[in-house]
Protein backbone atom coordinates (compact mmCIF):
# COMPACT_ATOMS: atom_id res chain seq x y z
CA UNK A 1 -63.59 -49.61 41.12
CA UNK A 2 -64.20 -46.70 43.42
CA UNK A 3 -60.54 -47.32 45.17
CA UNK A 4 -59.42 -46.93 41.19
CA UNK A 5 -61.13 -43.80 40.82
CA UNK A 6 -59.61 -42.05 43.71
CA UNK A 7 -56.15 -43.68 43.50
CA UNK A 8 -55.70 -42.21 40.29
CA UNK A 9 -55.82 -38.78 40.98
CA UNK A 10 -53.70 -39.48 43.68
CA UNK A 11 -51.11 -40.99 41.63
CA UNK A 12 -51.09 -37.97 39.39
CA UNK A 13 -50.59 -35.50 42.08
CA UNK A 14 -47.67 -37.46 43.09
CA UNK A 15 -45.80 -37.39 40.21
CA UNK A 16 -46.41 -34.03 39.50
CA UNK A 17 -45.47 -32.95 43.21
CA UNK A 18 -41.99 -35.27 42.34
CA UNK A 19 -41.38 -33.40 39.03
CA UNK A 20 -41.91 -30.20 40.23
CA UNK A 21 -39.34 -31.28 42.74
CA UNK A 22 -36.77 -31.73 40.41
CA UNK A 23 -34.25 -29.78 38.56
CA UNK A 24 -31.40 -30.24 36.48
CA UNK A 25 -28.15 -27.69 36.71
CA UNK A 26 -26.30 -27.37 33.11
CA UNK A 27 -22.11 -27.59 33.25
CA UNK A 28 -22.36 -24.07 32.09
CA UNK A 29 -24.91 -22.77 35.22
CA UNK A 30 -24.74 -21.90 38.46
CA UNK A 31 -28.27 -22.22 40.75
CA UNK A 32 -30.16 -21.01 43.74
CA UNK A 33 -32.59 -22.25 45.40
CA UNK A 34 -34.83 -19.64 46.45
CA UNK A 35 -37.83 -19.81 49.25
CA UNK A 36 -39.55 -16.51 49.55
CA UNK A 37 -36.76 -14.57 48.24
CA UNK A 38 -34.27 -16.10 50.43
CA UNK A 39 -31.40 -18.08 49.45
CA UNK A 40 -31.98 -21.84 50.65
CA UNK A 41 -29.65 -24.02 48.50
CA UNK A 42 -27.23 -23.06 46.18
CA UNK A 43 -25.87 -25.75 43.46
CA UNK A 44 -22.60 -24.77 41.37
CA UNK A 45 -21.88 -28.21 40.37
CA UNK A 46 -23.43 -30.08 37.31
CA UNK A 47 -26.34 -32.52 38.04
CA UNK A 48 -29.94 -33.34 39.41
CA UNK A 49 -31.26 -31.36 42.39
CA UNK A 50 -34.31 -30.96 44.71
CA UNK A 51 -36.23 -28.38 46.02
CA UNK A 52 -39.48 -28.26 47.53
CA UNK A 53 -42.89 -27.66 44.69
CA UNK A 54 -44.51 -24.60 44.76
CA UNK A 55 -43.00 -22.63 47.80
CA UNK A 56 -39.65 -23.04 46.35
CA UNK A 57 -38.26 -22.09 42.80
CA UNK A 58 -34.75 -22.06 41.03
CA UNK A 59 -32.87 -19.21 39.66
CA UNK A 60 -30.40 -20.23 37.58
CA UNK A 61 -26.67 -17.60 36.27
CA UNK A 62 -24.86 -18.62 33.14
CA UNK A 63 -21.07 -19.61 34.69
CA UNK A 64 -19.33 -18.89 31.89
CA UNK A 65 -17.03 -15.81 30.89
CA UNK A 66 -19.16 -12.96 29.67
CA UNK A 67 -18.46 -10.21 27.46
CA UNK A 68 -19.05 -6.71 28.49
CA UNK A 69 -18.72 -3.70 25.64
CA UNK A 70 -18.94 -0.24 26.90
CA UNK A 71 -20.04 2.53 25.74
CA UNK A 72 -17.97 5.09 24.20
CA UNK A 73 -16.32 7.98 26.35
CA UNK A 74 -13.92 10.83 26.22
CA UNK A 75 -10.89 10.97 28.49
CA UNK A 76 -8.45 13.99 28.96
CA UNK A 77 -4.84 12.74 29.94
CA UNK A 78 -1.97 14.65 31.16
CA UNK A 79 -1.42 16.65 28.13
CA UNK A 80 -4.76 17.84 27.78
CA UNK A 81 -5.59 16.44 24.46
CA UNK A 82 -9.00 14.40 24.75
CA UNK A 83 -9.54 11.17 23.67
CA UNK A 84 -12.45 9.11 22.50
CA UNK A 85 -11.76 5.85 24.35
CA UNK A 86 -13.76 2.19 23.78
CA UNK A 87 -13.49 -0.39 25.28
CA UNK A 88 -15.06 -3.96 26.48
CA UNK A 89 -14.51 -6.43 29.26
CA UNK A 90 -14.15 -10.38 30.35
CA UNK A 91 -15.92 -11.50 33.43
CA UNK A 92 -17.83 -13.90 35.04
CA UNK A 93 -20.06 -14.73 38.17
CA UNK A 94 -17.17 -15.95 40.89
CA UNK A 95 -19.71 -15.56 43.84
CA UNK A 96 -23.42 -16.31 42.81
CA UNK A 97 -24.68 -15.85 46.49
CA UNK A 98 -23.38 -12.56 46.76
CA UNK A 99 -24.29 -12.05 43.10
CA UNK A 100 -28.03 -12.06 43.98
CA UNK A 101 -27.63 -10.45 47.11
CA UNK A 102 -26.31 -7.49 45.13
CA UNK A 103 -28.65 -7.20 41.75
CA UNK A 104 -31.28 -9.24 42.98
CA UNK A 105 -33.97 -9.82 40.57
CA UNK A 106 -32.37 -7.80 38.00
CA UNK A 107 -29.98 -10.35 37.32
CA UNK A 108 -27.09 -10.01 34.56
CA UNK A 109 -28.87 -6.82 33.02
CA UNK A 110 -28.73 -4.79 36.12
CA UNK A 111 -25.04 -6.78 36.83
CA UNK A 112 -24.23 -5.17 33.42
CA UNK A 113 -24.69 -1.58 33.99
CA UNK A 114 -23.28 -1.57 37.48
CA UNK A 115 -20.36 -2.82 35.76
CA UNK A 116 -20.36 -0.37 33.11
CA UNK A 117 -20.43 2.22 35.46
CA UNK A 118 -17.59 0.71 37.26
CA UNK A 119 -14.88 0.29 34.17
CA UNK A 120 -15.75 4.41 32.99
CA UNK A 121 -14.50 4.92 36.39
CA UNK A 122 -11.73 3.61 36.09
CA UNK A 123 -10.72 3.92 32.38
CA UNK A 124 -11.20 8.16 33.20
CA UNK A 125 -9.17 7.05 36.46
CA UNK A 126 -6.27 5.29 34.87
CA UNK A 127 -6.14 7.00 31.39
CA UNK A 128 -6.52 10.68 33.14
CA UNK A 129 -3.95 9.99 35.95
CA UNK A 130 -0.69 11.97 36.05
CA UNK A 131 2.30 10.84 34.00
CA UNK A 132 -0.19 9.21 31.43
CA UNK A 133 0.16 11.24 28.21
CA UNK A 134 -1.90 10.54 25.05
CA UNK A 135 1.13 8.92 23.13
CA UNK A 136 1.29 6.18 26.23
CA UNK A 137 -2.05 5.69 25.42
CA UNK A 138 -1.66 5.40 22.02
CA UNK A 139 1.24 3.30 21.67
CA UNK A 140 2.23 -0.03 23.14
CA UNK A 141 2.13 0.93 26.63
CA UNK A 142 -1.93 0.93 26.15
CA UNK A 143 -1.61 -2.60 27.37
CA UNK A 144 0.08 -2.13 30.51
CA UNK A 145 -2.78 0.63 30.98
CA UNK A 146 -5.76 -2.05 29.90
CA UNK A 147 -4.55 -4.23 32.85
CA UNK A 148 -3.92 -1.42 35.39
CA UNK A 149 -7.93 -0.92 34.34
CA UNK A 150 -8.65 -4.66 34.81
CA UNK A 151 -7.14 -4.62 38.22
CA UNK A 152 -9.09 -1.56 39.63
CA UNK A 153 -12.48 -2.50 38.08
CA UNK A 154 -11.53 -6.08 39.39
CA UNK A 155 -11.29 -4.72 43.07
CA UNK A 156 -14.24 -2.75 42.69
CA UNK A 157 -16.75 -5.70 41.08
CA UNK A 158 -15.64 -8.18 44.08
CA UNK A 159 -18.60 -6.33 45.79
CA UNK A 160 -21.26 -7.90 42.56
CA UNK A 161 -19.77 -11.10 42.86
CA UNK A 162 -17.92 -10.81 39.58
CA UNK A 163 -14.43 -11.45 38.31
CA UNK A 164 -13.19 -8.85 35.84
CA UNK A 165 -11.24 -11.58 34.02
CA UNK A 166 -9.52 -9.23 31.18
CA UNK A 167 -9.65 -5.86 29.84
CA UNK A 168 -9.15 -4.27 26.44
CA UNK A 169 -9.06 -1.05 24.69
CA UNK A 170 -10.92 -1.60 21.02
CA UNK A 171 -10.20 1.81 20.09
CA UNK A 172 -8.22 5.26 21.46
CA UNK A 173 -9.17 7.97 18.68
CA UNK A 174 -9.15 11.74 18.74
CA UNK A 175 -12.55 13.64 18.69
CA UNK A 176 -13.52 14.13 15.28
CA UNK A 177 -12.81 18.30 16.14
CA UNK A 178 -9.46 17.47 17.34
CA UNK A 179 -8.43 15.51 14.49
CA UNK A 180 -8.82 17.42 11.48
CA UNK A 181 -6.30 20.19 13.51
CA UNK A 182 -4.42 16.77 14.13
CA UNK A 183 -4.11 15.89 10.62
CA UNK A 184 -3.22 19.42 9.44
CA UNK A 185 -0.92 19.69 11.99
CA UNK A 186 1.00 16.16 10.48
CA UNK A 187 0.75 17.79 7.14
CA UNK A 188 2.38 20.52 8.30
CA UNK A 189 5.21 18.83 10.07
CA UNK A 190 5.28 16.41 7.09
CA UNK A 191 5.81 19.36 4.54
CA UNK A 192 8.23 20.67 6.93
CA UNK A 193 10.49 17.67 6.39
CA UNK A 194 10.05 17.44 3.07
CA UNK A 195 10.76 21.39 2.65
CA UNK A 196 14.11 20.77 4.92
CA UNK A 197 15.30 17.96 2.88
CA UNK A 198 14.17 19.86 -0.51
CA UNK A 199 17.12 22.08 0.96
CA UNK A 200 19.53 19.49 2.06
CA UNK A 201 19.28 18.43 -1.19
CA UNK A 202 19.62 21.92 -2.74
CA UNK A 203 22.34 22.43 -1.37
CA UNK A 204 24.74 19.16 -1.97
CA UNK A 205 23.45 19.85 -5.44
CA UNK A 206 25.50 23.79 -4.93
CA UNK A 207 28.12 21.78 -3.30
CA UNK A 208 28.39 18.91 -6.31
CA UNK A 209 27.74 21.50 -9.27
CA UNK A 210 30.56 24.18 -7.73
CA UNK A 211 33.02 20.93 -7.16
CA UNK A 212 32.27 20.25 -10.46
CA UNK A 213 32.70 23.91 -11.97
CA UNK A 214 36.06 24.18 -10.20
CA UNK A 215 37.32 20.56 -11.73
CA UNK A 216 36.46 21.93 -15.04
CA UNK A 217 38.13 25.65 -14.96
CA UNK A 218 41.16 23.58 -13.19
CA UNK A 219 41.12 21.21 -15.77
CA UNK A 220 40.75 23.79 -18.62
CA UNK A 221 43.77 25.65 -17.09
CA UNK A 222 45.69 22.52 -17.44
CA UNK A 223 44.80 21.90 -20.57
CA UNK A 224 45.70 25.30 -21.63
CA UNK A 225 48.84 25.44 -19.29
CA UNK A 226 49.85 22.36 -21.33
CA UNK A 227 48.60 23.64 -24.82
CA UNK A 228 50.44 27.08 -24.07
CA UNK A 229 54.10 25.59 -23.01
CA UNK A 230 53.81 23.30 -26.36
CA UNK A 231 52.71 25.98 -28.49
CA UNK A 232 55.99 27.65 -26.93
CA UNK A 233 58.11 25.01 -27.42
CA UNK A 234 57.03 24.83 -31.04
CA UNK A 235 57.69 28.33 -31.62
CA UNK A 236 61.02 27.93 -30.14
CA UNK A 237 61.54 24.84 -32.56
CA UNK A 238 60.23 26.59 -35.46
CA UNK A 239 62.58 29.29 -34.42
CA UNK A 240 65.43 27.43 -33.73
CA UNK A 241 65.24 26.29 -37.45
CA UNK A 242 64.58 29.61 -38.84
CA UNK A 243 67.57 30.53 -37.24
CA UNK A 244 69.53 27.88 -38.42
CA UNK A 245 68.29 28.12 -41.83
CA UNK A 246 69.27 31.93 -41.78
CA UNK A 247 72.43 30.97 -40.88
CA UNK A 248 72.75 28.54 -43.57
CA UNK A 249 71.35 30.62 -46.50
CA UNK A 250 70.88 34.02 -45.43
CA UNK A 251 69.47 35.15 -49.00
CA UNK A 252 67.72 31.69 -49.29
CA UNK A 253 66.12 32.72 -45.86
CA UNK A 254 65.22 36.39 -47.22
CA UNK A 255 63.93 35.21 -49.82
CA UNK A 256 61.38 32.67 -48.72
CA UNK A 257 60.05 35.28 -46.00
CA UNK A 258 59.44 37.69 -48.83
CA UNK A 259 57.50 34.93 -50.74
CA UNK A 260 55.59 34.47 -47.71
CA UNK A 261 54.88 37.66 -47.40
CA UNK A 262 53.81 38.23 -50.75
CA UNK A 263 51.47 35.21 -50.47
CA UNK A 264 49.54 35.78 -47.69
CA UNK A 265 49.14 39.31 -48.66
CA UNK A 266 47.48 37.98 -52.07
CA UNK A 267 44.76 35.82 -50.38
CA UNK A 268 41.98 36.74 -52.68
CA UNK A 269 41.67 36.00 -56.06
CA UNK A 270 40.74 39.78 -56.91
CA UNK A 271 43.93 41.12 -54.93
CA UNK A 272 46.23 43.30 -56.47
CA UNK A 273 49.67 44.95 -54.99
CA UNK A 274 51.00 47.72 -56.29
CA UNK A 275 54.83 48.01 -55.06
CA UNK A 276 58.01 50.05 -56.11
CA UNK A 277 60.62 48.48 -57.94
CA UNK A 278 63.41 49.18 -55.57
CA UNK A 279 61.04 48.00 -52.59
CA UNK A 280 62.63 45.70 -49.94
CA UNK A 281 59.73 43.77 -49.66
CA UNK A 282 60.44 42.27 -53.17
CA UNK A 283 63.92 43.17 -53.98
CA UNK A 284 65.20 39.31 -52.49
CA UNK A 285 62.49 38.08 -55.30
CA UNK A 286 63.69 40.41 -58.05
CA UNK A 287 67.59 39.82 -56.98
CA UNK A 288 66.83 36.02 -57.30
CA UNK A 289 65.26 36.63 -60.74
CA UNK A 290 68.46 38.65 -62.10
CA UNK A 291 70.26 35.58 -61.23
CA UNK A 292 68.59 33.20 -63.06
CA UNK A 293 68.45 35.55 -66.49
CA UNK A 294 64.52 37.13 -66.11
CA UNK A 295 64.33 41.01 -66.25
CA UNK A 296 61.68 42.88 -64.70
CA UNK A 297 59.22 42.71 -67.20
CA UNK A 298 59.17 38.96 -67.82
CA UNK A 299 59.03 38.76 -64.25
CA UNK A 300 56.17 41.13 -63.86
CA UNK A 301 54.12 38.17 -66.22
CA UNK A 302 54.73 34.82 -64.25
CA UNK A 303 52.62 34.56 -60.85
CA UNK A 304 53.89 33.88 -57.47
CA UNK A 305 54.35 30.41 -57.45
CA UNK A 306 56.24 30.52 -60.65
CA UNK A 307 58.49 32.71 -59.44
CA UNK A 308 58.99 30.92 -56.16
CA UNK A 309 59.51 27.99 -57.96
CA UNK A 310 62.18 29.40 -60.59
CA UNK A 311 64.04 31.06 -57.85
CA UNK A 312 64.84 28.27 -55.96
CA UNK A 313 66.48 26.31 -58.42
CA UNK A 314 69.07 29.38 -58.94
CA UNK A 315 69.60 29.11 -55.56
């Protein structure tokens, strides 16, 4: 009973001595065994380990790729126009020994800020070096820049024991001063444009309209050109049979251009011509009248297209 009693406690001690011992490292850690602050053992493969209870203890680094986001910060490139730049970072612990050598117990929060440190360094480095103007950075060349970045802030975290695995630039804005003047400045150029085409246009429109002015005078010249050598050939038809008509009948012919005469003078109704007897403008009429048996005073009763249409018939 009394070997039981002591046995016991024994037993206990033992077990807890062997669990204390133990210690599992996760496919996603990396461990240290640590004695007194120094390194001892150092486990970067997956499985059950030892270590000795109490004196010794395990410190434990996540191995896989971290992300890094830093803070935002204003770079001046070559053309002097500054830029708000952000961006964040891959990495991971590549070297956990010299990892804790370097942060010690500060572990990935002291890792961190080092690290921070390190990529403004060389974001101002890269972004602010000659020949780098703030269109490269703003247009597709910004990822040739993000891994010139990654390579420099890889070289310089080698001494952490980390691996700057990738680099990117989230954003690459103006300062909220620069880009209202930025934004006028577009308008302006933009209403430029827009004021130089207004005038392009303006002026094929004066091209179009005086094309278009000079088709129509040319065209209206034609046209009256034409309508003038017509009207002249009608004349010369009309006179052609005037003239043979004269020829024909030269009282007939005297006589109808007196009627004519007489008719257009006598337009209105209320019209009234007062001529001499022995007037050539109606002798032909009154010598045609004679003829067919009328004297002057009958005559002087019938109108002008009774006469015109008596006469003929004597002639």
């Amino acid at each position: 009973m009394r070997k039981s009693t002591f046995l016991i406690p024994v037993i206990v001690i033992v077990a807890v001595a062997i669990w204390s011992s133990l210690f599992v490292v996760d496919e996603r850690e990396k461990a240290l065994v640590l004695q007194f602050g120094q390194i001892k053992q150092v486990r970067e493969e997956p499985g059950l380990g030892f270590k000795l209870p109490i004196i010794q203890e395990v410190v434990k680094y996540d191995d896989r790729i971290l992300s890094l986001d830093t803070a935002t910060i204003e770079v001046t490139p070559a053309d002097d126009r500054r830029l708000v730049v952000d961006a964040f970072a891959r990495y991971r612990i590549s070297d956990v020994v010299q990892f804790r050598q370097a942060v010690g117990v500060g572990g990935l929060r002291a890792a961190e800020d080092r690290l921070q440190s390190i990529m403004n360094a060389q974001i101002r480095e890269v972004l602010g070096a000659d020949q780098v103007t703030s269109d490269r950075i703003l247009s597709a060349e910004r990822g040739e820049l993000a891994r010139r970045i990654r390579d420099s802030a890889r070289e310089s975290a080698q001494g952490l024991g980390l691996d700057v695995v990738d680099v990117r630039l989230k954003q690459t804005n103006l300062p909220q001063q620069n880009l209202e003047a930025t934004f006028a400045r577009m308008r302006a150029e933009r209403e430029r444009e827009a004021a130089d085409e207004i005038a392009r246009g303006n002026e094929a429109a004066q091209r179009v309209r005086a094309i278009a002015d000079r088709t129509v005078v040319e065209t209206l010249s034609d046209a009256e050109r034409d309508a003038q050598i017509t009207r002249g050939e009608a004349d010369a038809e009309r006179n052609r049979i005037y003239a043979e008509a004269y020829g024909d009948s030269p009282d007939f012919f005297s006589f109808y251009r007196s009627l004519s005469a007489l008719e257009q003078s006598l337009q209105a109704e209320s019209s009234t011509l007062v001529l001499a007897p022995d007037s050539p403008f109606i002798q032909p009429l009154f010598d045609a009248i004679r003829a067919d048996g009328l004297d002057r005073a009958e005559a002087g009763l019938m109108s002008p297209d009774d006469l015109r249409d008596r006469a003929p018939e004597r002639t």
